[in-house]
C-alpha atoms as a PDB file:
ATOM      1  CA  UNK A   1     187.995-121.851 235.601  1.00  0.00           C
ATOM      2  CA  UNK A   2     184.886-123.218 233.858  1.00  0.00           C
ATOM      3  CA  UNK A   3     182.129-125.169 235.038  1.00  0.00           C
ATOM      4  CA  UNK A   4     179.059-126.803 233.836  1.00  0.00           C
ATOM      5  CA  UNK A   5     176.595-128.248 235.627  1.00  0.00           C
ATOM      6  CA  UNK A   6     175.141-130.289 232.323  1.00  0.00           C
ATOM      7  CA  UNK A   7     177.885-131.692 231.490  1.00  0.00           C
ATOM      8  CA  UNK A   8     179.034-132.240 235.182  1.00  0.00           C
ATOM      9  CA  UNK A   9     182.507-130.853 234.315  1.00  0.00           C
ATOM     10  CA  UNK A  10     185.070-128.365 235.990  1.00  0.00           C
ATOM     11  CA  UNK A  11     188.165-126.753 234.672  1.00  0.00           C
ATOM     12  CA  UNK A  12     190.925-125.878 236.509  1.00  0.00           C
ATOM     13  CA  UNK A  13     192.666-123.134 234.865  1.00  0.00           C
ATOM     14  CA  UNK A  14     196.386-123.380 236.000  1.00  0.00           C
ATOM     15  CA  UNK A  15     197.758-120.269 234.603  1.00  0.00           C
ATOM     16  CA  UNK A  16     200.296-120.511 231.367  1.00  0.00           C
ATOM     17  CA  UNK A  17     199.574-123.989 230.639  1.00  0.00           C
ATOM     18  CA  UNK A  18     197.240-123.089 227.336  1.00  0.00           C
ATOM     19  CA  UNK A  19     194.141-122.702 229.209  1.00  0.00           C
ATOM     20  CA  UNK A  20     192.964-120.049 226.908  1.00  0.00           C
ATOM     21  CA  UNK A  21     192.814-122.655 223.856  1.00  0.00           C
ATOM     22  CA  UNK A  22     190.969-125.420 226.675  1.00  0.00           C
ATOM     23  CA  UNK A  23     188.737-122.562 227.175  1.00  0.00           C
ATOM     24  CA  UNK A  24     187.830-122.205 223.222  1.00  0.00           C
ATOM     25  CA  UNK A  25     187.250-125.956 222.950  1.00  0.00           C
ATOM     26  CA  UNK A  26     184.771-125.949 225.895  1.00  0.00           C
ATOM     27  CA  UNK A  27     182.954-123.208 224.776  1.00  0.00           C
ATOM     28  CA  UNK A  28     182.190-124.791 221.448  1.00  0.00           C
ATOM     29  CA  UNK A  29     180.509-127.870 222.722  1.00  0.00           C
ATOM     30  CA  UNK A  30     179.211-126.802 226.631  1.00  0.00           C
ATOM     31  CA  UNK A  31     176.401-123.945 226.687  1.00  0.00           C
ATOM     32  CA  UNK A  32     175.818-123.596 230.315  1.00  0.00           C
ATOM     33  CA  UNK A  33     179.706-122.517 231.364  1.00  0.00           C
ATOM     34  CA  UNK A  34     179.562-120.589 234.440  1.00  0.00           C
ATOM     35  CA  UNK A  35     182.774-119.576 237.050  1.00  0.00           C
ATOM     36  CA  UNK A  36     182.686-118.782 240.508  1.00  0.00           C
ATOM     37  CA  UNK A  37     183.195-114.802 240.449  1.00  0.00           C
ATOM     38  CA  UNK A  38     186.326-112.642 239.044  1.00  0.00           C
ATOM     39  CA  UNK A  39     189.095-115.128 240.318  1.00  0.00           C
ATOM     40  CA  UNK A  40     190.067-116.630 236.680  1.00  0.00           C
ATOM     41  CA  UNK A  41     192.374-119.054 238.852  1.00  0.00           C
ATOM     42  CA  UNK A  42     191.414-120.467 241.672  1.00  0.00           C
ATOM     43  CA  UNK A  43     192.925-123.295 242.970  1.00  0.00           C
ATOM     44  CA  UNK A  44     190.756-126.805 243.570  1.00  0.00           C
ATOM     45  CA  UNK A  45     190.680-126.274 247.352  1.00  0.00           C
ATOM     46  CA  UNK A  46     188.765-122.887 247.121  1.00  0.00           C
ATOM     47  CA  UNK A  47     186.474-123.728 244.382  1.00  0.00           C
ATOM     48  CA  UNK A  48     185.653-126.836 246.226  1.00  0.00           C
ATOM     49  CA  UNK A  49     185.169-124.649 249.603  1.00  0.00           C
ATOM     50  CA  UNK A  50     182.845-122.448 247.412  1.00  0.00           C
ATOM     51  CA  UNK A  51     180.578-125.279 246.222  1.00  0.00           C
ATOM     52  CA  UNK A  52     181.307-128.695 247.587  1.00  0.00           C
ATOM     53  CA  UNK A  53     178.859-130.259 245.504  1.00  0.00           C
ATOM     54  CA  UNK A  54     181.412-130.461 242.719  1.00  0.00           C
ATOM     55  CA  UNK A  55     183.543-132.470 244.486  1.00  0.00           C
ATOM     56  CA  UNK A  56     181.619-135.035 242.090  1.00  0.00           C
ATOM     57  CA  UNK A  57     182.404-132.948 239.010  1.00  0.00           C
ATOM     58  CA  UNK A  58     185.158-134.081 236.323  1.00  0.00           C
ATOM     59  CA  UNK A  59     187.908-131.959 237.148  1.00  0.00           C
ATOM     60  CA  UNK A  60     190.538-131.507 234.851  1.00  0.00           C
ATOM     61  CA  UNK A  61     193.694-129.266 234.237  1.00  0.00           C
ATOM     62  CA  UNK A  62     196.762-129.054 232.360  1.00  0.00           C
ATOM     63  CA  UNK A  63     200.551-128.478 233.349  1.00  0.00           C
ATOM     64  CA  UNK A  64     203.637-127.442 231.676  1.00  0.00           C
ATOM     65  CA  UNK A  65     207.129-128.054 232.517  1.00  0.00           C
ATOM     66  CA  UNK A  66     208.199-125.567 234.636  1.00  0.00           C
ATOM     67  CA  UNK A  67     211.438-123.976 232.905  1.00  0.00           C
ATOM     68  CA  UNK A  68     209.219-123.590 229.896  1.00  0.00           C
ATOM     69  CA  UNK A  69     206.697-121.832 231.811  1.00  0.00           C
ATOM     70  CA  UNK A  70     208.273-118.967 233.743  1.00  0.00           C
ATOM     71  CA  UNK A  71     209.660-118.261 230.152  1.00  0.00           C
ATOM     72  CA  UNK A  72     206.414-118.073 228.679  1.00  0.00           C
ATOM     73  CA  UNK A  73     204.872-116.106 231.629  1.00  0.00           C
ATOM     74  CA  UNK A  74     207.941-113.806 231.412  1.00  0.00           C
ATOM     75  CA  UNK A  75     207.856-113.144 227.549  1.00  0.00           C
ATOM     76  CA  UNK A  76     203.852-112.013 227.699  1.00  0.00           C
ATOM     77  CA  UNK A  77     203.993-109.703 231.004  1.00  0.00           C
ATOM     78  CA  UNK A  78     207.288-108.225 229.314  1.00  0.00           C
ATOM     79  CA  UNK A  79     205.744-107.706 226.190  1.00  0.00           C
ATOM     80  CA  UNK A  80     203.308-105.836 227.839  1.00  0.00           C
ATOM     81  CA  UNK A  81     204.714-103.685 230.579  1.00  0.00           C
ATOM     82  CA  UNK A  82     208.178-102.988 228.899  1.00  0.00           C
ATOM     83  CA  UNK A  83     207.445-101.109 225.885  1.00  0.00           C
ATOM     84  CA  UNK A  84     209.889 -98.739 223.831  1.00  0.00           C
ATOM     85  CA  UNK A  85     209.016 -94.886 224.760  1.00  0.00           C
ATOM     86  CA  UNK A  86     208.999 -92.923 221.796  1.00  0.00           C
ATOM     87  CA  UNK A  87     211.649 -90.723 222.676  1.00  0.00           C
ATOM     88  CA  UNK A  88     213.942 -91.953 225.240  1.00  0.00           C
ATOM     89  CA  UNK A  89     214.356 -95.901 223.710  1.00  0.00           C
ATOM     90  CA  UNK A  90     214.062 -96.579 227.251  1.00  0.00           C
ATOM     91  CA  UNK A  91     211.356 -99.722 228.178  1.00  0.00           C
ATOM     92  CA  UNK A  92     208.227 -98.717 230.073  1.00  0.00           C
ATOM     93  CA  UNK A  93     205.383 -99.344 231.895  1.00  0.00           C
ATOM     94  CA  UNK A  94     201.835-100.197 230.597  1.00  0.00           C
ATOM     95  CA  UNK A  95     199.425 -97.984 232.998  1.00  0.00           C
ATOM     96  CA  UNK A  96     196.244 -97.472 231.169  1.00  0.00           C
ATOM     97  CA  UNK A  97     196.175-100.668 228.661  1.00  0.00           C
ATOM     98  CA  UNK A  98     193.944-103.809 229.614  1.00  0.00           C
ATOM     99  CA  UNK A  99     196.468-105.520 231.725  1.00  0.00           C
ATOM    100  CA  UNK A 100     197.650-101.893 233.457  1.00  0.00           C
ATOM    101  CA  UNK A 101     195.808-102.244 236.811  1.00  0.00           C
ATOM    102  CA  UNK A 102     197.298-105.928 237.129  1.00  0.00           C
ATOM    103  CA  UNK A 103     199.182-105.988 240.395  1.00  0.00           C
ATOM    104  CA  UNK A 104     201.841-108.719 239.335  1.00  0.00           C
ATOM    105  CA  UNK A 105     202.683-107.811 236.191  1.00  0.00           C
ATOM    106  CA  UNK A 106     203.247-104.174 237.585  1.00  0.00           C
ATOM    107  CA  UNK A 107     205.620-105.607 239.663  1.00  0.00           C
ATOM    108  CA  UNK A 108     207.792-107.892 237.258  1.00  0.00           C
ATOM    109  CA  UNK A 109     207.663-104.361 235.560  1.00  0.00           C
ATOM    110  CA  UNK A 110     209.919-103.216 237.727  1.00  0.00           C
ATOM    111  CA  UNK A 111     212.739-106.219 237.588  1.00  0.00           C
ATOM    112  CA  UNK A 112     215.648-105.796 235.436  1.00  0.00           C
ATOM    113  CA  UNK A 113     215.325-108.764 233.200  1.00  0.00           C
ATOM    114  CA  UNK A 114     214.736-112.582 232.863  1.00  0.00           C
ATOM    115  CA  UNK A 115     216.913-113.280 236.234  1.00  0.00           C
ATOM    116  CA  UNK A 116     215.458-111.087 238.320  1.00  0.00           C
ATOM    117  CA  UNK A 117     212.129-112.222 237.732  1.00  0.00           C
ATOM    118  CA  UNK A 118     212.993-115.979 238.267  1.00  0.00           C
ATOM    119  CA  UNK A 119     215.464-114.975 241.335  1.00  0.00           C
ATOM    120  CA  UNK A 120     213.482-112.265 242.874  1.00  0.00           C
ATOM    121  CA  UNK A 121     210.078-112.713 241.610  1.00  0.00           C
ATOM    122  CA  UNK A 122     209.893-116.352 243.200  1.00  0.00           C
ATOM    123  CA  UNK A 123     211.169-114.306 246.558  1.00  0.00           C
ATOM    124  CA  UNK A 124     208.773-111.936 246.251  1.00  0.00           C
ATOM    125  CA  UNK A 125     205.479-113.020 244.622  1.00  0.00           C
ATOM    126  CA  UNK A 126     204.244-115.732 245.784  1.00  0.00           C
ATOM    127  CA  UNK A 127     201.620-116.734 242.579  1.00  0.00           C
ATOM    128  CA  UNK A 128     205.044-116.966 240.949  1.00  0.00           C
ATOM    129  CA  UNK A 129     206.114-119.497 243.229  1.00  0.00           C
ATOM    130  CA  UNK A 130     202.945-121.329 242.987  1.00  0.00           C
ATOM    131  CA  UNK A 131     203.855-125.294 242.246  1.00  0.00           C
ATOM    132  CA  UNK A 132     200.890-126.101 239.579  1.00  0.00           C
ATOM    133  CA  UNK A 133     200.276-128.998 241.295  1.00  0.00           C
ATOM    134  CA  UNK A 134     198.754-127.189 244.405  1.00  0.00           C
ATOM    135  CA  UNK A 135     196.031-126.166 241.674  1.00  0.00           C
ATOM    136  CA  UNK A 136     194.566-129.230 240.925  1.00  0.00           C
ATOM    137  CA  UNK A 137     195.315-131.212 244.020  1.00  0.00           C
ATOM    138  CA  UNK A 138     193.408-130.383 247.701  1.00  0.00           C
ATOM    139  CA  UNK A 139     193.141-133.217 250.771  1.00  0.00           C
ATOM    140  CA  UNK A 140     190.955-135.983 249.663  1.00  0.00           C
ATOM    141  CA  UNK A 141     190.910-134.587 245.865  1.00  0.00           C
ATOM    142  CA  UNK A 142     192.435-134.494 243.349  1.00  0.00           C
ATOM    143  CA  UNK A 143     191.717-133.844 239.435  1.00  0.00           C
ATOM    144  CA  UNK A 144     190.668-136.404 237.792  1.00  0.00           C
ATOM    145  CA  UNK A 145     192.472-135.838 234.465  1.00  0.00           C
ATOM    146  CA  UNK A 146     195.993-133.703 234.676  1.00  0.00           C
ATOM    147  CA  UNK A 147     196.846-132.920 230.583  1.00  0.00           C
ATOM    148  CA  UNK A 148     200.230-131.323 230.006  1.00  0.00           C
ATOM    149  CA  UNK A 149     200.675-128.590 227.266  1.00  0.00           C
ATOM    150  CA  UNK A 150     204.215-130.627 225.796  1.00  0.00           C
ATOM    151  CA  UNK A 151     200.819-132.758 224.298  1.00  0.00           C
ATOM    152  CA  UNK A 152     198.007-130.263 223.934  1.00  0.00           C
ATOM    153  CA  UNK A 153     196.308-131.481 220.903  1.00  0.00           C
ATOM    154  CA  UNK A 154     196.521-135.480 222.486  1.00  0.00           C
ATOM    155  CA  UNK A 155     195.555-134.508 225.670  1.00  0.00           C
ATOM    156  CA  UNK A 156     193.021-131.795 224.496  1.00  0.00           C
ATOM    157  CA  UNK A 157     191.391-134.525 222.583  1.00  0.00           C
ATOM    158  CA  UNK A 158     190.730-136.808 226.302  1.00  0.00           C
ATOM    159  CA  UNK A 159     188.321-133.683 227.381  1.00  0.00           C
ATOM    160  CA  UNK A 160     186.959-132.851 223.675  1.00  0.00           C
ATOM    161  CA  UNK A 161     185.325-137.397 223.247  1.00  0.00           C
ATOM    162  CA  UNK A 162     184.255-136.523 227.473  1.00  0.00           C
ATOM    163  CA  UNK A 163     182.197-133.869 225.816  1.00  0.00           C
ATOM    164  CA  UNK A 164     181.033-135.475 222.690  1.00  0.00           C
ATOM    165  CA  UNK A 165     182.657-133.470 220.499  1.00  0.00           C
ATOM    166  CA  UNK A 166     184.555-134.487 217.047  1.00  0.00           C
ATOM    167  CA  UNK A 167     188.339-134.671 217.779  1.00  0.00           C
ATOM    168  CA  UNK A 168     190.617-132.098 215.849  1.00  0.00           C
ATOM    169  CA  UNK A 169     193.276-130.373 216.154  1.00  0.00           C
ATOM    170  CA  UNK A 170     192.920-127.318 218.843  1.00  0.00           C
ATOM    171  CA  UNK A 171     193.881-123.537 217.778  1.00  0.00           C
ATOM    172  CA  UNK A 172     197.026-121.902 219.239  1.00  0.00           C
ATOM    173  CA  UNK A 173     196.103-118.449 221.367  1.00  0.00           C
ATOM    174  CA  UNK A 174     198.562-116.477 223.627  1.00  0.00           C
ATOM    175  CA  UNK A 175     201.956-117.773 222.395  1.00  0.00           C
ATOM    176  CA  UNK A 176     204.845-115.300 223.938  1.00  0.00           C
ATOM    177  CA  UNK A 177     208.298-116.455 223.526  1.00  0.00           C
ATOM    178  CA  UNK A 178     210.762-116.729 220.890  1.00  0.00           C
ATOM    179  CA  UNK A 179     213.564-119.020 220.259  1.00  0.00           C
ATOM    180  CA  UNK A 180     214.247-122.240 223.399  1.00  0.00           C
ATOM    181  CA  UNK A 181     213.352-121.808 226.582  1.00  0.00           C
ATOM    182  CA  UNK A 182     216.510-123.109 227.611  1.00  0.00           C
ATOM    183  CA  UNK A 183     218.232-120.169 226.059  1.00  0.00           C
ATOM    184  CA  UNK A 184     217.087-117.725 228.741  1.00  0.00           C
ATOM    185  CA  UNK A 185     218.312-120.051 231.680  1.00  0.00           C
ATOM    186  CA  UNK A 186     221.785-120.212 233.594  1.00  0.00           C
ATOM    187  CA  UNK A 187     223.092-122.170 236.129  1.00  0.00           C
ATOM    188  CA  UNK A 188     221.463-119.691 238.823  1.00  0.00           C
ATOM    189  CA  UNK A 189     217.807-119.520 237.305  1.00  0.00           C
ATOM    190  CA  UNK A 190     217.800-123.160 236.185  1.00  0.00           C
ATOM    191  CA  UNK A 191     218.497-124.452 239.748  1.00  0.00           C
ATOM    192  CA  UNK A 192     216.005-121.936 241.520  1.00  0.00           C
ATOM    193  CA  UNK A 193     213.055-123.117 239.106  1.00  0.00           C
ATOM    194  CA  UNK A 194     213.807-126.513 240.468  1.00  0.00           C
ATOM    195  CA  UNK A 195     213.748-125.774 244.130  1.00  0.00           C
ATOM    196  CA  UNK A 196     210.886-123.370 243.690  1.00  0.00           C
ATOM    197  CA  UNK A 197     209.085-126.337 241.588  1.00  0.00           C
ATOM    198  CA  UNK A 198     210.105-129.533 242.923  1.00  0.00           C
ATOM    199  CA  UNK A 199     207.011-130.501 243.439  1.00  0.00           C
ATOM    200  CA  UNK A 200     206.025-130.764 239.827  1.00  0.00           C
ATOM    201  CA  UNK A 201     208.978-132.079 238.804  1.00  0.00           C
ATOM    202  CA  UNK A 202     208.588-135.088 241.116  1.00  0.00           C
ATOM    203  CA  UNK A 203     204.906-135.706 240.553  1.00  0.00           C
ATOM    204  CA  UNK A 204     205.292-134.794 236.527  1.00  0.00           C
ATOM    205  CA  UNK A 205     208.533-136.137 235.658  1.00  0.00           C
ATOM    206  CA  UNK A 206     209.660-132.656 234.553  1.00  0.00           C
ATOM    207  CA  UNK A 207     213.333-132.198 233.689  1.00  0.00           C
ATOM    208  CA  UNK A 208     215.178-129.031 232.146  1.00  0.00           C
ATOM    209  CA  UNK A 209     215.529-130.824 229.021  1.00  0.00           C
END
């Protein structure tokens, strides 16, 4: 989340939905970016609960279809808390690194795969079950531009001319998985990401295409 005062902006950061690159083009052309305390995101209601003075703001966020999502959010905590042990060959868990004292990825840590984390991590932890559009939407409110990351650099470019600055093309960070998304789905995990999710796929036109 990212707000400036100046510029009479606020960013919802809806997590794995390239918010770190949004981030990066703020910061180059917004000097008085402040948050709201350690949450890194909050949802619209709280924020707005917080300070309701920027209920005036010009809130933006970005989504991300929701099969490609859990894939991505599953390929980085994976990469991180399932590592090879030197001796055993055996995956295991990150303790002491800069995402070790992170409650949820601790957890997926502990699920045996891709399925488990869609089938039993949308059970069992509820950020993972978190439709995106409950982020940038509260009664009365909602955000007042809603990019997707399918179009990052077109959609990017709607918040970089807001800000004044020259349109170009944005830089990639935190990119996780390899090969389709589709790949990693079966009939199972494809239809729970569409319960768990239906909201976004009705408001965003999402399909698992």
């Amino acid at each position: 989340m990212l707000i400036s005062d100046a510029h009479r902006l606020l960013f919802i950061h809806v997590p794995k939905t390239g918010g770190v690159t949004v981030e990066t083009v703020v910061r180059e052309g917004v000097d008085d970016l402040r948050d709201l305390g350690p949450r890194r995101h909050p949802r619209l209601r709280w924020v707005l609960t917080q300070e309701p003075g920027l209920a005036d703001y010009w809130t933006f966020g970005f989504v991300r279809n929701p099969w490609s999502r859990m894939v991505s959010w599953w390929s980085m905590i994976d990469r991180w808390n399932r590592r090879l042990g030197p001796a055993s060959g055996k995956p295991q868990v990150e303790h002491d690194g800069p995402r070790g004292g992170n409650p949820l990825w601790r957890a997926v840590a502990q699920y045996d795969g891709f399925e488990e984390f869609i089938l039993r991590g949308t059970e069992e932890l509820p950020r993972l079950a978190t439709p995106q559009i409950s982020f940038l939407q509260t009664r009365g409110r909602k955000a007042d531009f809603i990019g997707r990351t399918e179009r990052l650099a077109t959609d990017i470019a709607v918040v970089q001319e807001r800000l004044g600055l020259p349109v170009a093309e944005p830089p990639r960070r935190n990119s996780w998985s390899k090969g389709p998304w589709q790949d990693y789905y079966d009939d199972r995990t494809r239809r729970r990401i569409a319960e768990v999710y239906e909201r976004d796929v009705r408001e965003f036109g999402y399909a698992f295409d």
